[in-house]
Protein backbone atom coordinates (compact mmCIF):
# COMPACT_ATOMS: atom_id res chain seq x y z
CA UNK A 1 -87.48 43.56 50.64
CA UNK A 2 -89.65 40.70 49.08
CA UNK A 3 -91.76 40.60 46.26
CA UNK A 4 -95.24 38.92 46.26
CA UNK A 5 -97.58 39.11 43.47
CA UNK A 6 -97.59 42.74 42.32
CA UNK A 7 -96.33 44.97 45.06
CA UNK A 8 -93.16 44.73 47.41
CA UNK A 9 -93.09 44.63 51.16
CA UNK A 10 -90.29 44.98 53.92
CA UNK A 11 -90.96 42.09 55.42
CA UNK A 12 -88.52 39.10 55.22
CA UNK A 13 -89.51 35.68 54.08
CA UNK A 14 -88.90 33.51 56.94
CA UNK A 15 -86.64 30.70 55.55
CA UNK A 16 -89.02 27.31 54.45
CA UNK A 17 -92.22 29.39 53.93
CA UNK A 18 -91.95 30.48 50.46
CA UNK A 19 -94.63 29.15 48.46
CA UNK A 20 -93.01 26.67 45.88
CA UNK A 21 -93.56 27.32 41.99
CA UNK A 22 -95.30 24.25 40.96
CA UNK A 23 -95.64 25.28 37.42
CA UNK A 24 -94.36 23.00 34.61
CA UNK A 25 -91.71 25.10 33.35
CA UNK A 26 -89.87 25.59 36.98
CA UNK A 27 -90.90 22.04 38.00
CA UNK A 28 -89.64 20.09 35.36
CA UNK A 29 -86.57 22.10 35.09
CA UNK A 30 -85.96 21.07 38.84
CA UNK A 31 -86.59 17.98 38.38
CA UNK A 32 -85.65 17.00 34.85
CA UNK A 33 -82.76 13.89 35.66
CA UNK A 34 -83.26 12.17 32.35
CA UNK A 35 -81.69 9.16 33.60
CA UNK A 36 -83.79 9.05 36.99
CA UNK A 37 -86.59 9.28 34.71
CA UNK A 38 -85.88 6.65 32.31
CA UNK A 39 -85.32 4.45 35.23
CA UNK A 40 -88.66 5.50 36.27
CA UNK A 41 -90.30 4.70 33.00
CA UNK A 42 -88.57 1.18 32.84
CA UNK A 43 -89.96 0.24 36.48
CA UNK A 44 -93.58 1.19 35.21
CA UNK A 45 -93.11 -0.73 32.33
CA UNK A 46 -92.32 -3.90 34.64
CA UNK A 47 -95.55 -3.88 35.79
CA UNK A 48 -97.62 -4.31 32.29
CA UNK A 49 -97.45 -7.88 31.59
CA UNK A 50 -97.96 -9.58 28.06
CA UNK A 51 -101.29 -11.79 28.67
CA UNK A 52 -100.41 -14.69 27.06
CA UNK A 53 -96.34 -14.57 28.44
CA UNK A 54 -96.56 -14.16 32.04
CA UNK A 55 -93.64 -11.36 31.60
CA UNK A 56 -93.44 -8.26 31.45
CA UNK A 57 -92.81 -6.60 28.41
CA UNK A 58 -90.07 -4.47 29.44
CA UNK A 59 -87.93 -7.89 30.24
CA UNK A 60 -89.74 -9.45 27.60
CA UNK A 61 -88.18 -7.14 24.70
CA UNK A 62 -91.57 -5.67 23.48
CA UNK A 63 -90.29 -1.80 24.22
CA UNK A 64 -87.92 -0.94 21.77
CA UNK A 65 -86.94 2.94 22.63
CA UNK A 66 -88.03 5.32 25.27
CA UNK A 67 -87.58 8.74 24.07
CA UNK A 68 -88.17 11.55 26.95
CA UNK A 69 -89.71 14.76 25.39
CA UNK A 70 -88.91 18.43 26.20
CA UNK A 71 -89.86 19.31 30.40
CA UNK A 72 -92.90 16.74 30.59
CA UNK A 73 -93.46 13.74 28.05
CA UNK A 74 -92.26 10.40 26.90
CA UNK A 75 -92.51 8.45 23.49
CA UNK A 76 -92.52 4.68 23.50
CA UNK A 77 -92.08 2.44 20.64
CA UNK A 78 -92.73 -1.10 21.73
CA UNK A 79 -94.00 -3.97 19.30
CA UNK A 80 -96.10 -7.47 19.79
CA UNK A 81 -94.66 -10.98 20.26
CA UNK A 82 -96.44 -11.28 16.76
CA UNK A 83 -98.24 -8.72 14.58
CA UNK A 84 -102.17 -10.39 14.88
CA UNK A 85 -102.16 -9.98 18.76
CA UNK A 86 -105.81 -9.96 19.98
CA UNK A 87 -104.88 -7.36 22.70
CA UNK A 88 -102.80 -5.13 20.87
CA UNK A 89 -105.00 -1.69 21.22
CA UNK A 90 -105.04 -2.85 24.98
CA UNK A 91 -101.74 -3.38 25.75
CA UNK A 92 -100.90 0.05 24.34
CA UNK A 93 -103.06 1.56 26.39
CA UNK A 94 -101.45 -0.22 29.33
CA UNK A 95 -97.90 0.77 28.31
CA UNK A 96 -99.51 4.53 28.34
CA UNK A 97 -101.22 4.23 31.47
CA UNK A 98 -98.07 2.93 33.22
CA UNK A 99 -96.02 5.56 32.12
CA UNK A 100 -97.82 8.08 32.80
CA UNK A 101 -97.64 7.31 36.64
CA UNK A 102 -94.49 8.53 36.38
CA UNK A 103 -94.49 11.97 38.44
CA UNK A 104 -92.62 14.10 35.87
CA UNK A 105 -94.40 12.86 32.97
CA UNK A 106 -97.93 14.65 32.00
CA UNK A 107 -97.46 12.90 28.28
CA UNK A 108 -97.15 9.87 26.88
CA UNK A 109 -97.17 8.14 23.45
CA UNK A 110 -97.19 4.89 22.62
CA UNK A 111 -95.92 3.97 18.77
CA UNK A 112 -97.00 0.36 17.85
CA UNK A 113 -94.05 -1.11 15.27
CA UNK A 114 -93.29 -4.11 13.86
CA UNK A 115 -89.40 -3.52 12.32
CA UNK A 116 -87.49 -4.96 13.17
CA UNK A 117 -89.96 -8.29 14.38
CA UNK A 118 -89.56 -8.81 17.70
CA UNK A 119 -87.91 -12.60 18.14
CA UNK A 120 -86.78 -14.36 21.68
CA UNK A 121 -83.51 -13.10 21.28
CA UNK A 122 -84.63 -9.42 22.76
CA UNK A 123 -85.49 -11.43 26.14
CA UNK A 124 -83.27 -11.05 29.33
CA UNK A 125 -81.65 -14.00 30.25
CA UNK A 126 -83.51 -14.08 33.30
CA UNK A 127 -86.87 -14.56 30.86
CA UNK A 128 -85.12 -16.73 29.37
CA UNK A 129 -84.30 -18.70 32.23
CA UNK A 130 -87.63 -18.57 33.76
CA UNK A 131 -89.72 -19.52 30.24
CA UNK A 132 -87.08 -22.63 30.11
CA UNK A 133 -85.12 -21.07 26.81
CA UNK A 134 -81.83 -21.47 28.62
């Protein structure tokens, strides 16, 4: 016996034809692997690039913490390569855009901070290597 919306029949559900529950609450469950996710979140970082570094800001040091929020968000605090950055507002709307193509994530905020200033010493070596600090 099977139950579909409000009344019961006796008819079996043939294996691979139930109708998946695509609501937040039973998708994110599923599918909540915070580290999977973070990993996510880190790749679509990689693809917003400081405009006058050609890096991107992931590698660069600019993100600071990525927080994942309960079943469907993320918080982001990132910071400039110096506080008077021209494209500030824009670049923050980047970093929201980008994370927000992550599937499991629905929200996404973006905290602008300056402490502790960012400094070269928050780049991967590999940034390092390719800006010629190494």
């Amino acid at each position: 016996m099977t139950m579909s919306d409000d009344f019961m029949t006796d008819e079996p559900v043939m294996p691979g034809t139930e109708t998946e529950d695509l609501s937040p609450e039973t998708a994110t469950a599923v599918d909540w692997d915070e580290e999977a996710i973070t990993a996510e979140i880190i790749e679509a970082l990689r693809t917003v690039h400081d405009p006058e570094i050609p890096v991107n800001i992931y590698d660069l040091g600019l993100v600071y913490r990525i927080q994942l929020l309960p079943t469907v968000g993320a918080e982001i605090d990132m910071t400039l390569t110096a506080p008077g950055c021209p494209v500030a507002g824009e670049l923050v709307s980047m970093v929201q855009r980008a994370v927000l193509t992550v599937r499991q994530i629905d929200v996404a905020k973006v905290n602008l901070v300056f402490d502790p200033p960012w400094d070269t010493n928050r780049m991967t070596d590999d940034v390092k290597l390719e800006l010629g600090l190494l």
